[in-house]
Protein backbone atom coordinates (compact mmCIF):
# COMPACT_ATOMS: atom_id res chain seq x y z
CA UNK A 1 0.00 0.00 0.00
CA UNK A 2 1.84 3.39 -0.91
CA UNK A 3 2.38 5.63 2.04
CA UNK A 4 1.13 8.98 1.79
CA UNK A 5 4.42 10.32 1.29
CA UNK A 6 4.70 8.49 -1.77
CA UNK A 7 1.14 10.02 -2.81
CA UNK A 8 2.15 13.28 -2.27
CA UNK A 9 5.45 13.20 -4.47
CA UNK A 10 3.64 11.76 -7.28
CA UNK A 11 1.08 14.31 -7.19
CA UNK A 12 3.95 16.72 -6.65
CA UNK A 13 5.80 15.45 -9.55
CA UNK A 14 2.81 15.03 -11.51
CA UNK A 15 1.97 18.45 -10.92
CA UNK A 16 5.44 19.57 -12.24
CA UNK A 17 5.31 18.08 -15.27
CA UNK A 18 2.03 19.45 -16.14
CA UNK A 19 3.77 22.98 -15.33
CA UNK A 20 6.51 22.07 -17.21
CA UNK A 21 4.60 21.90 -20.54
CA UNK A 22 6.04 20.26 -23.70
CA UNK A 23 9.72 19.66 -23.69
CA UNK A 24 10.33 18.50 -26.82
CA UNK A 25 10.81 20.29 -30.38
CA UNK A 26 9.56 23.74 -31.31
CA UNK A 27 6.18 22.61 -32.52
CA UNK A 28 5.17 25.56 -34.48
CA UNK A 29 8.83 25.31 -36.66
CA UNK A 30 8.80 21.61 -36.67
CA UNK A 31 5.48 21.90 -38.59
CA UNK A 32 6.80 24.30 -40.70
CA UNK A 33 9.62 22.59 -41.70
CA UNK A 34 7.73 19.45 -42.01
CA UNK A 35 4.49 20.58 -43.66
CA UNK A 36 6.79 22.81 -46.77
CA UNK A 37 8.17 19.22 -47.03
CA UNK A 38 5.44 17.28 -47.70
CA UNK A 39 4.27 19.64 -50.58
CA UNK A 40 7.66 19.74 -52.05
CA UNK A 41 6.88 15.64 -51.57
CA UNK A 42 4.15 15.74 -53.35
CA UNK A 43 5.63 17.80 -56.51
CA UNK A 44 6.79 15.73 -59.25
CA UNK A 45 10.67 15.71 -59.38
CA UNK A 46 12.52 18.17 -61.54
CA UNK A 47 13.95 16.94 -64.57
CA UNK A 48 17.10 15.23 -64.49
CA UNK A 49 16.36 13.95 -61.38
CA UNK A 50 14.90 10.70 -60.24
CA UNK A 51 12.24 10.64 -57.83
CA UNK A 52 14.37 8.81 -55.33
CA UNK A 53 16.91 11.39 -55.77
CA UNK A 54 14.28 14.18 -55.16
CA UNK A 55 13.17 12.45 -51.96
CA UNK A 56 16.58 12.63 -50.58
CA UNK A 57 17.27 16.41 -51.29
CA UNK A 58 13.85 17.44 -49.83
CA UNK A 59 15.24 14.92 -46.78
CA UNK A 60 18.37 16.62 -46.81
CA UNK A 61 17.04 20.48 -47.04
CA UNK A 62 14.75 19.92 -44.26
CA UNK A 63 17.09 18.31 -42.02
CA UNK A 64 19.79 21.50 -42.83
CA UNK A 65 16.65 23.73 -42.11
CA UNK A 66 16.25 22.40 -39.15
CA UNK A 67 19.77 22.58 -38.11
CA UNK A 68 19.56 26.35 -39.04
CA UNK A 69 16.17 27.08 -36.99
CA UNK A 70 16.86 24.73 -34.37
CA UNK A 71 14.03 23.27 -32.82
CA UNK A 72 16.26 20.51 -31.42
CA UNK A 73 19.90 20.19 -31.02
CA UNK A 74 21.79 18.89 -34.05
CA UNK A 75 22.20 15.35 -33.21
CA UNK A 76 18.71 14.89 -32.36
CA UNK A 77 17.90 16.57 -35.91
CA UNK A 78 20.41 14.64 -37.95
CA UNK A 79 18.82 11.38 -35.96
CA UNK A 80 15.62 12.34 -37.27
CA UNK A 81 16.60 13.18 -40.58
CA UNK A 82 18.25 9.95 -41.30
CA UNK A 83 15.56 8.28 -39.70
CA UNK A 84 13.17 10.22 -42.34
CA UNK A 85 15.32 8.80 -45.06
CA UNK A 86 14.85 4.89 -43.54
CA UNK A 87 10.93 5.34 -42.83
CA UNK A 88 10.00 6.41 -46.57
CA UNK A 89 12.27 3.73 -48.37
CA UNK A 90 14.70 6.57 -49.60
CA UNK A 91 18.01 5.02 -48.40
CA UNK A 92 18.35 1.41 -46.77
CA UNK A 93 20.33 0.84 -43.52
CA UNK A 94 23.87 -0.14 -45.33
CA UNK A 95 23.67 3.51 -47.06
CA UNK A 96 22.17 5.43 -43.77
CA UNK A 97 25.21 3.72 -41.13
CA UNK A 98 28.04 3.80 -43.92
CA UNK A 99 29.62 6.48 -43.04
CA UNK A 100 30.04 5.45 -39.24
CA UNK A 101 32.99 3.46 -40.30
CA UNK A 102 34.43 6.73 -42.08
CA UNK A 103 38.05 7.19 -41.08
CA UNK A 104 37.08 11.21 -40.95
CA UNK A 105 34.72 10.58 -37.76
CA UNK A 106 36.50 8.50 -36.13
CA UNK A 107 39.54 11.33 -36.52
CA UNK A 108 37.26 13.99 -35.01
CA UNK A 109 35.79 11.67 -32.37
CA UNK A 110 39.88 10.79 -31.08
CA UNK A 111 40.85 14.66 -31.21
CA UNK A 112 37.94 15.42 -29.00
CA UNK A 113 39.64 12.92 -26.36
CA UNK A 114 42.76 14.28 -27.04
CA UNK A 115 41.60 17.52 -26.81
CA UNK A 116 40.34 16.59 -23.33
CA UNK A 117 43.66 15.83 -21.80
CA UNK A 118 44.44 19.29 -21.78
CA UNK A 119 41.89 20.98 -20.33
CA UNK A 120 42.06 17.74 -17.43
CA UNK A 121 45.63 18.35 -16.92
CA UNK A 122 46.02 22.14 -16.87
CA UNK A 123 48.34 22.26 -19.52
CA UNK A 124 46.19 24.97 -21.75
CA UNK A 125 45.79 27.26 -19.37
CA UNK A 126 49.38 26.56 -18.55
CA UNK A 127 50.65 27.95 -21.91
CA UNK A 128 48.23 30.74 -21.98
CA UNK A 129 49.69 32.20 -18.86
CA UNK A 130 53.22 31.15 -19.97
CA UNK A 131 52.62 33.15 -22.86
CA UNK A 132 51.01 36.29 -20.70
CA UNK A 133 54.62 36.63 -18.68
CA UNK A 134 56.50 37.37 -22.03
CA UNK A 135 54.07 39.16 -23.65
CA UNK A 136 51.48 40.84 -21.52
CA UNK A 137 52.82 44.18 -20.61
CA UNK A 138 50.74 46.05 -22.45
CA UNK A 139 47.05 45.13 -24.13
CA UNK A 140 48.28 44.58 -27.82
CA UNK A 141 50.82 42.01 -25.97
CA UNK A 142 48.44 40.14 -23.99
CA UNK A 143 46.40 39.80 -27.08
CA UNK A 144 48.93 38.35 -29.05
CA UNK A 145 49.59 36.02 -25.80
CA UNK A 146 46.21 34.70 -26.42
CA UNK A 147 46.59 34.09 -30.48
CA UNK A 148 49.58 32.04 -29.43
CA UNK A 149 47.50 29.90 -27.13
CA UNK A 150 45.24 28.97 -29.45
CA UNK A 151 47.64 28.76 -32.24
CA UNK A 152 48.96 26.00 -29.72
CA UNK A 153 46.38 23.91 -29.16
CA UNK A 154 44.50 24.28 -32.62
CA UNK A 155 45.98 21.09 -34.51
CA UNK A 156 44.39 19.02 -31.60
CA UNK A 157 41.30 20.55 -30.44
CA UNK A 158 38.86 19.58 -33.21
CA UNK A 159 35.94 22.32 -31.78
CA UNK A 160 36.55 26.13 -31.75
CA UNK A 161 34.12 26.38 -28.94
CA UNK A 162 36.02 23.96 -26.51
CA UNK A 163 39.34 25.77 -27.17
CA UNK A 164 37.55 29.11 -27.62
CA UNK A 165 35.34 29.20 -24.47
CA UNK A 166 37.22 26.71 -22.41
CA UNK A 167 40.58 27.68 -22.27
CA UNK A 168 40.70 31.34 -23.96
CA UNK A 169 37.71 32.97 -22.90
CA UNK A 170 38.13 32.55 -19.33
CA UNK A 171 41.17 33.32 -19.42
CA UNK A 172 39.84 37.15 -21.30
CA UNK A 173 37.29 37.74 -18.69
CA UNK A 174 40.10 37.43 -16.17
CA UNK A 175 42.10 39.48 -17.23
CA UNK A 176 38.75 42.40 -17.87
CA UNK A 177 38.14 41.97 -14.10
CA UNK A 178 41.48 42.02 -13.28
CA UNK A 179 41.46 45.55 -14.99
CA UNK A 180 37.85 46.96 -14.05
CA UNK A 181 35.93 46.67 -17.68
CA UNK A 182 33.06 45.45 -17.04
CA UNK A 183 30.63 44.41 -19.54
CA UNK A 184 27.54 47.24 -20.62
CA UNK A 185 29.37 50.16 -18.92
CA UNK A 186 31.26 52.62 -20.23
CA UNK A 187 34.86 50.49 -18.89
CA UNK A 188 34.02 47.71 -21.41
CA UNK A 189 36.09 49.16 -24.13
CA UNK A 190 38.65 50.04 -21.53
CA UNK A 191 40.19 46.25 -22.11
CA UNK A 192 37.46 43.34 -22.23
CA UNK A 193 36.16 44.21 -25.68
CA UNK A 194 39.77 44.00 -27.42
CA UNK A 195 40.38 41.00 -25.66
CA UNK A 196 36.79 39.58 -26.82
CA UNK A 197 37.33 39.84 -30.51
CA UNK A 198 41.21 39.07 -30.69
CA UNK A 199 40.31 35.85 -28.87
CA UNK A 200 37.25 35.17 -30.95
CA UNK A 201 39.01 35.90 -34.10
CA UNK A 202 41.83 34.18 -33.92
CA UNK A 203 39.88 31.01 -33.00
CA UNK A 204 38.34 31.08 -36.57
CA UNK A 205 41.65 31.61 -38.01
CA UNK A 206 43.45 28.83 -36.47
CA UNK A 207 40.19 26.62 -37.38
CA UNK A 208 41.44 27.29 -40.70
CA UNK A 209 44.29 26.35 -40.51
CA UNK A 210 44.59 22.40 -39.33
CA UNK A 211 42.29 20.10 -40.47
CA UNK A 212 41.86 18.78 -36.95
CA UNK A 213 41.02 22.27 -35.51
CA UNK A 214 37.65 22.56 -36.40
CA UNK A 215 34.70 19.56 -36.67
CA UNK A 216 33.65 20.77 -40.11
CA UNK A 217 37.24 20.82 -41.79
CA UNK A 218 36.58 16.92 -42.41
CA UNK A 219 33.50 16.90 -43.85
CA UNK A 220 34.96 19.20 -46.08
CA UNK A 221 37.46 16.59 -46.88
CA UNK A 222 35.02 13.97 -47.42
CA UNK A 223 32.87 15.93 -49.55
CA UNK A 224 36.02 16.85 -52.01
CA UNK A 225 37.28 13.50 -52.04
CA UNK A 226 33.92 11.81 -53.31
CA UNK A 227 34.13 14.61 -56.46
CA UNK A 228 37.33 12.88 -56.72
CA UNK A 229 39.73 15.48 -55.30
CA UNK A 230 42.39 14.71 -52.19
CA UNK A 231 43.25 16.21 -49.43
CA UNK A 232 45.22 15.20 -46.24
CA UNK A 233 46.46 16.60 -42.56
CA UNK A 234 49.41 17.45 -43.84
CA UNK A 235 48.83 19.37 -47.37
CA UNK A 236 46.40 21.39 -45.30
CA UNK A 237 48.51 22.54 -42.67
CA UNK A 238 51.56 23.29 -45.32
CA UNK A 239 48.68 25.37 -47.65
CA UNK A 240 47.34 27.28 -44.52
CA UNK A 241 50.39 27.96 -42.46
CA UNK A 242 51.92 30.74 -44.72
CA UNK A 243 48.44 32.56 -44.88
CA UNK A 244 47.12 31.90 -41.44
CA UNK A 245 50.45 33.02 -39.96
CA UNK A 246 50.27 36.48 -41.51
CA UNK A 247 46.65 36.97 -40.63
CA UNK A 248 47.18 35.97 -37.20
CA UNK A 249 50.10 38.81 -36.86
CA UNK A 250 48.37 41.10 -38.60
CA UNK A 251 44.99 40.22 -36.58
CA UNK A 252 45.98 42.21 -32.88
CA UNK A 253 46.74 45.23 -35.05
CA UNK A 254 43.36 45.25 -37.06
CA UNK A 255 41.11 44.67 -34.13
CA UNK A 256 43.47 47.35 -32.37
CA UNK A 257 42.47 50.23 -34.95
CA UNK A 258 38.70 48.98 -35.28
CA UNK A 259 37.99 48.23 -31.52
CA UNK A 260 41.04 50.42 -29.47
CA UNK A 261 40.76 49.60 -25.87
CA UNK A 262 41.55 52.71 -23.41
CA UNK A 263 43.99 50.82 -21.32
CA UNK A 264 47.20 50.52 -23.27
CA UNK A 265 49.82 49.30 -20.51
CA UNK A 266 49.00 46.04 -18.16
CA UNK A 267 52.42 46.37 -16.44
CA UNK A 268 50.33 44.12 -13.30
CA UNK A 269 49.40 41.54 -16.23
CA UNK A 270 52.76 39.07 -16.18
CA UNK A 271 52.72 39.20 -12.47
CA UNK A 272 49.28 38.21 -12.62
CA UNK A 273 50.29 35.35 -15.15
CA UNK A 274 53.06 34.61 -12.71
CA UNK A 275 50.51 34.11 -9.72
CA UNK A 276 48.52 31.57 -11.34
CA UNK A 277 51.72 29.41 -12.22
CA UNK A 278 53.15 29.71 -9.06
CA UNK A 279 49.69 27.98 -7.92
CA UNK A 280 49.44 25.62 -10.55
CA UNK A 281 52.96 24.55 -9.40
CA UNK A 282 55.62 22.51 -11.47
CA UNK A 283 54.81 20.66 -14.52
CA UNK A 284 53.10 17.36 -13.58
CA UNK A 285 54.15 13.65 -15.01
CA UNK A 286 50.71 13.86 -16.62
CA UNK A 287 51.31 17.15 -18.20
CA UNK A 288 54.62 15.80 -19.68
CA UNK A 289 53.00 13.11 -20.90
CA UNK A 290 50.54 15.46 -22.89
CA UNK A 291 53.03 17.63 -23.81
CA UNK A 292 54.87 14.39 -25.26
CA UNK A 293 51.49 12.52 -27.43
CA UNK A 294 50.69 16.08 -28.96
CA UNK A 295 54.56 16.22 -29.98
CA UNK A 296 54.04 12.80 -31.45
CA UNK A 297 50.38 13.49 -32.87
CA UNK A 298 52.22 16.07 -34.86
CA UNK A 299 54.89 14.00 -36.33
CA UNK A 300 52.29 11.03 -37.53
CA UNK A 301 50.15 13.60 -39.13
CA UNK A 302 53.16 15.30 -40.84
CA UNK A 303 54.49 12.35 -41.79
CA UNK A 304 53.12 9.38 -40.94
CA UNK A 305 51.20 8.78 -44.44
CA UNK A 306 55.28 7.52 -45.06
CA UNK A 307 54.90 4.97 -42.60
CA UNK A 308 51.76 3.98 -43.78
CA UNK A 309 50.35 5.43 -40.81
CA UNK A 310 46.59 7.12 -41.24
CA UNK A 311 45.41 10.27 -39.97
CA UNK A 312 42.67 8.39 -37.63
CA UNK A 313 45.65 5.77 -37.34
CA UNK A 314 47.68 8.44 -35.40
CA UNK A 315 44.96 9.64 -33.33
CA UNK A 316 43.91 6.53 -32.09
CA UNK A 317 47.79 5.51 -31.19
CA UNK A 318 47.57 9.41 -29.56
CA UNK A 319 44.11 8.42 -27.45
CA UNK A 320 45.60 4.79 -26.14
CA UNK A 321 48.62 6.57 -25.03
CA UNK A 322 46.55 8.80 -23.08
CA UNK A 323 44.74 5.95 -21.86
CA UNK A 324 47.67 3.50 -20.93
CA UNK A 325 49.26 6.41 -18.96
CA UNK A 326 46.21 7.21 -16.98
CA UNK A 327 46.51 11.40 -18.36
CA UNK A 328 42.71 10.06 -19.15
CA UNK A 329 40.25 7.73 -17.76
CA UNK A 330 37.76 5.61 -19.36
CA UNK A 331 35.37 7.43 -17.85
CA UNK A 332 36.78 10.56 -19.02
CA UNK A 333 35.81 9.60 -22.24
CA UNK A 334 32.53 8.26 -21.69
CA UNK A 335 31.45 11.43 -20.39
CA UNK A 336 33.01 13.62 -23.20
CA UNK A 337 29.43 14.44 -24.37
CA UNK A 338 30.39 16.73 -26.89
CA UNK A 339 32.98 14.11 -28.56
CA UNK A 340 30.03 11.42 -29.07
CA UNK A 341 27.38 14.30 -30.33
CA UNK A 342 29.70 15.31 -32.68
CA UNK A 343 30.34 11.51 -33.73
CA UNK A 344 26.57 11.09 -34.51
CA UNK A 345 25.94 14.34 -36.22
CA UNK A 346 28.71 14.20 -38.14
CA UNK A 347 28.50 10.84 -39.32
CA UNK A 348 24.70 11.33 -40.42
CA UNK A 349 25.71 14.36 -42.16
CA UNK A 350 28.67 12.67 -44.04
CA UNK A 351 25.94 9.96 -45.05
CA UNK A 352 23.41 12.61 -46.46
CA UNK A 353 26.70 14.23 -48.06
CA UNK A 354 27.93 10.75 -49.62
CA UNK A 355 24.37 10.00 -51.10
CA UNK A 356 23.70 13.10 -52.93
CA UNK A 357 26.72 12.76 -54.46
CA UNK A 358 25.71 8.85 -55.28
CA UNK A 359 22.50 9.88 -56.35
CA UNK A 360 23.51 12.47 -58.77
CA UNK A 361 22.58 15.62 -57.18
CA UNK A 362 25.36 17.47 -56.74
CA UNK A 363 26.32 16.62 -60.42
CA UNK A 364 22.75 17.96 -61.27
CA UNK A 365 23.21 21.51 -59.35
CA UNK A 366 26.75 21.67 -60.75
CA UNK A 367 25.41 21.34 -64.24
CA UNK A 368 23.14 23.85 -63.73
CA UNK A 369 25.54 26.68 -62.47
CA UNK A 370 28.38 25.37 -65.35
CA UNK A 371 25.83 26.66 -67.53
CA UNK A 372 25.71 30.28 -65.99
CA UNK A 373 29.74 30.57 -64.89
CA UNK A 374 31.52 29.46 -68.27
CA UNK A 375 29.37 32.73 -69.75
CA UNK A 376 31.66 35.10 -67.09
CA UNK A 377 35.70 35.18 -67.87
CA UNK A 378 37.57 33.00 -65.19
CA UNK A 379 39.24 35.35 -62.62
CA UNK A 380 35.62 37.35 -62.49
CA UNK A 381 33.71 33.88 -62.10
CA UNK A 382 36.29 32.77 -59.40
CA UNK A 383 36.32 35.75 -57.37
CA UNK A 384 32.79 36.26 -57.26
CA UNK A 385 31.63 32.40 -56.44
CA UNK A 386 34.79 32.75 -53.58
CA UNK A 387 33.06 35.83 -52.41
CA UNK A 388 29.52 34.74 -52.55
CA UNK A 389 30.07 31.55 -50.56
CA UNK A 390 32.39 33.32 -48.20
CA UNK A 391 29.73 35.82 -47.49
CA UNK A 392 26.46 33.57 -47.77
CA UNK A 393 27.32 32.83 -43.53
CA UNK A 394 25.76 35.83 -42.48
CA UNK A 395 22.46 33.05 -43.15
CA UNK A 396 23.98 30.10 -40.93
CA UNK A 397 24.40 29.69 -37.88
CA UNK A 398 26.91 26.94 -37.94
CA UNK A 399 30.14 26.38 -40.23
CA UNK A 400 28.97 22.43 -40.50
CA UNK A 401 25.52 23.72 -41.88
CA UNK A 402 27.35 26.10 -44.14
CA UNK A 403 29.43 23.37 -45.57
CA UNK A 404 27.54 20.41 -45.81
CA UNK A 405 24.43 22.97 -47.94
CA UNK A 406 27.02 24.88 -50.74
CA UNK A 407 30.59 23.33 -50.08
CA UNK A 408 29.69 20.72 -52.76
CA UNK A 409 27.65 22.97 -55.49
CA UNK A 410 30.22 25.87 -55.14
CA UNK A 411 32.93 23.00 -55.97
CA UNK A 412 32.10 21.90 -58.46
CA UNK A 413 31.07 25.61 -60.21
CA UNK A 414 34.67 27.06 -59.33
CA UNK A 415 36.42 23.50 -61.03
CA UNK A 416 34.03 23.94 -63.89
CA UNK A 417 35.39 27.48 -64.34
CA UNK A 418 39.00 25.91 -65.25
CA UNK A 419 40.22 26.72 -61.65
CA UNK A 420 42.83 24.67 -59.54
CA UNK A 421 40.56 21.79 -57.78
CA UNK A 422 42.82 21.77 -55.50
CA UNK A 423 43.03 25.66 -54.68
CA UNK A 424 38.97 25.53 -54.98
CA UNK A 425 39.14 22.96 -52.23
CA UNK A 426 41.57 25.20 -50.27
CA UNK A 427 39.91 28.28 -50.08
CA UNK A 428 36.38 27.04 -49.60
CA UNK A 429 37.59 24.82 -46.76
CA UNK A 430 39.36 28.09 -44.84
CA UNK A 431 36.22 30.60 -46.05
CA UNK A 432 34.18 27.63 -44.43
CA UNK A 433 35.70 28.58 -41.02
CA UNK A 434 36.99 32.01 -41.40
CA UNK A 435 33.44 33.50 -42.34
CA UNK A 436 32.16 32.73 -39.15
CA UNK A 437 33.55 35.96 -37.94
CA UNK A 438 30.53 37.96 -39.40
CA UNK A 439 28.30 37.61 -36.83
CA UNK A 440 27.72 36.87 -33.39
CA UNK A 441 26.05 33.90 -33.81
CA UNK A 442 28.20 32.40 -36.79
CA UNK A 443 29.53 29.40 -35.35
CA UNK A 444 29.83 27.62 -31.46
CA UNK A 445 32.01 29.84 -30.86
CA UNK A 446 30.49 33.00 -31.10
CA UNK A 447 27.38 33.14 -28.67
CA UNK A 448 30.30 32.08 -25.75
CA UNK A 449 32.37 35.75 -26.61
CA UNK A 450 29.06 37.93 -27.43
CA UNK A 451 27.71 36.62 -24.53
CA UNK A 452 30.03 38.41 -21.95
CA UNK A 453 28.26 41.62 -23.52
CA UNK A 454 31.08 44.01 -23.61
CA UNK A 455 30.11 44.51 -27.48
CA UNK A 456 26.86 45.38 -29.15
CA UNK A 457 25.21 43.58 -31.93
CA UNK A 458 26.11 46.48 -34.10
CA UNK A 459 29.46 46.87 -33.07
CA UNK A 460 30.08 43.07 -33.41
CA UNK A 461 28.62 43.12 -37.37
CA UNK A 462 30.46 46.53 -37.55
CA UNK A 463 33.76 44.62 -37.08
CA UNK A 464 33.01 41.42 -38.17
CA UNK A 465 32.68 43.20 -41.87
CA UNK A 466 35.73 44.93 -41.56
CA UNK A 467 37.37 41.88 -40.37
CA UNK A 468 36.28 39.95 -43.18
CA UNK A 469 37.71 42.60 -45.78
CA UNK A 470 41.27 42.11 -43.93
CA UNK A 471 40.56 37.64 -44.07
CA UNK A 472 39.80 38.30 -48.21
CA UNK A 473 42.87 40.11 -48.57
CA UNK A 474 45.36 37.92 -46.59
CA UNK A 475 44.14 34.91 -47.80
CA UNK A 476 43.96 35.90 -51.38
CA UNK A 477 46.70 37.64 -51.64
CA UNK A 478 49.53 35.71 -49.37
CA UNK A 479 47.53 32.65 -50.07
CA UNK A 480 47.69 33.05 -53.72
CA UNK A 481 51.25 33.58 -53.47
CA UNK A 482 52.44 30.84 -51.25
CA UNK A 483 49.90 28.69 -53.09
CA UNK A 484 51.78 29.49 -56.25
CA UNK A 485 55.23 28.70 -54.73
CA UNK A 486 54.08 25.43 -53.77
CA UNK A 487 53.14 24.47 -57.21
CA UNK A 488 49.30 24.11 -56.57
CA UNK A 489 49.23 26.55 -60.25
């Protein structure tokens, strides 16, 4: 017989959940989404293209609408829209799970482990204050303290949001209390706004610049490779490091003239840095080890394609190490949830990729814009589909949504113009991650900077434009150049 205790947490409970209300997806955009869906459905398909191949770009635009709008997260949508795919016959489970197996997940889903050793052993935050002793006597030197950090940890933290607002960001709003700018008064300029957008932009450029530095780098990768055009760790560092290196120098100086903070000098700042070393204490056996498997991790994905030695190969080798020598735990890496969410989404998204390229429609789109570029001279056609795509991000909220909706169809339209596939590749890849800096809500990222509100909307667009001009520049001019010395055309 229940007690009356029991009774009354039931009814409790019971109570609570009727206050709570729904909890699951946005109804009013999930019908939306669903119901413009159903009517596309309904349409016959467009010539040139097979019904099931219609079926599976409707499938496919919803499931990137949703991703855009959000009504759930983006696992549970990419669940849902491969599910949508298994329900109406459009793919069978072989072609829905294939890309589970892909070497590029499994690459992401080890960096993310990786990744996790050094926030778990100190050892970011370690080299971020390391860096604030040499460089942090005045505010132009702290910033460049911080686009060192992340320059640092880039090639092994696969999500610009972990590095970003795990290790850098805290690290920023630090040092604005430490200083007295606080955010929405008249003191946030004074320090904490400079900091904000250094940090912020800098994380977009070294996503650029390693294809382990940012989740969607590899599903461009993927996508190139089934149009039949390759790309590993290694070319991509060696194509980005000339570029990425002069746009982080230059990148201090440009936020400098477009955002100047009042305080100039932080004499107190390397003391400061000093502090928090003294009370980490010495360098632990763990952080050695760290230091030691991201040495390593380098190496293999330099060089270990001569050893026969994969990509994924050299991240797994990285993640046992970590494992054997107890820098992490088992279950350190069961609980990584952001390492497993980005293993499903990804992989789902990599499947949709895959089959619209096995179905034909990427070929079909491609066709189509062939048809409109080859009637524009080459360097006009190039420039403007490089431009278009770079700024067609002030409409996603995500670099993955960005990539996996025009990486493909803006491929194959700058090949088709004559261009360098591999310098098509190149530049969409980096514009991929480095036009995430228009907005505030471009990528991961950006809500964790805009969010300490020492900037305005405005101000944030304001600078995220003229940031961009400085990105197009850089990276088409030094790019071009180095790109050009390496042989690439």
């Amino acid at each position: 017989m229940l007690s009356l205790a029991t009774v009354f947490r039931r009814k409790k409970k019971s109570s609570q959940d009727r206050k709570s209300g729904w909890s699951g997806a946005s109804l009013l955009t999930s019908f939306c989404i669903v119901f413009v869906s159903v009517v596309c459905w309904l349409l016959p398909s467009p010539e040139g293209l097979s019904t099931e191949a219609w079926h599976l770009f409707i499938i496919f635009l919803a499931t990137l609408t949703a991703i855009i709008l959000k009504p759930l997260p983006m696992g549970a949508v990419a669940t849902i829209g491969l599910s949508a795919c298994l329900f109406t016959k459009t793919l069978n489970i072989e072609q829905s799970l294939v890309s589970f197996s892909s070497s590029i997940v499994w690459l992401v889903l080890c960096a993310f482990f990786i990744a996790r050793g050094f926030v778990k052993t100190g050892l970011g935050s370690r080299i971020a204050y390391f860096f604030m002793t040499r460089l942090g006597k005045s505010s132009l030197g702290l910033s460049y303290g911080l686009v060192l950090t992340d320059f640092m940890l880039s090639p092994v933290i696969p999500s610009n949001t972990a590095r970003g607002g795990g290790i850098t960001f805290p690290i920023v709003q630090s040092l604005a209390n430490e200083y007295g700018s606080s955010p929405k008064t008249n003191s946030s300029h004074k320090i904490g706004a400079f900091l904000v957008q250094v940090a912020f932009q800098a994380n977009l450029v070294t996503s650029a610049m390693f294809l382990t530095a940012f989740a969607g780098n590899p599903l461009a990768v993927k996508i190139a490779a089934d149009i039949g055009i390759a790309l590993d760790w290694g070319t991509w560092a060696i194509s980005a490091i000339v570029p990425g290196v002069v746009h982080l120098a230059l990148l201090p100086l440009a936020v400098y003239l477009f955002c100047p903070p009042t305080l100039k000098k932080t004499p107190e700042a390397p003391q400061l840095a000093r502090e928090k070393l003294k009370e980490m204490g010495r360098l632990s056996a763990h952080e050695i080890l760290m230091l030691f498997v991201f040495g390593l991790l380098l190496v293999l994905w330099i060089f270990g394609s001569n050893f026969g030695i994969s990509a994924a190969g050299a991240a797994l080798i990285g993640l046992s190490l970590l494992l054997f020598t107890g820098v992490l735990s088992w279950e350190d890496v069961l609980h990584e949830k952001a390492a497993w969410d980005t293993f499903l989404w990804l992989a789902i998204l990599l499947t949709l990729a895959t089959q619209l390229g096995d179905f034909g429609i990427i070929s079909w789109f491609g066709g189509g814009i062939q048809g409109v570029v080859q009637t524009l001279s080459m360097p006009f056609a190039v420039g403007m589909l490089c431009v278009l795509y770079f700024y067609c991000h002030y409409f996603f909220a995500s670099g993955t949504a960005h990539i996996t909706s025009l990486f493909a169809v803006f491929l194959v339209a700058l090949v088709s113009t004559g261009f360098s596939p591999l310098i098509s590749v190149l530049v969409l890849s980096f514009f991929s991650s480095l036009s995430s800096g228009l907005t505030h809500y471009g990528t991961g990222a950006a809500p964790v900077f805009f969010g300490a509100n020492f900037l305005s909307v405005k101000e944030w667009w304001t600078i995220g434009l003229k940031m961009s001009v400085l990105t197009l520049l850089v990276w088409g001019i030094v790019g071009g150049v180095w790109w050009k010395v390496l042989g690439y055309w």
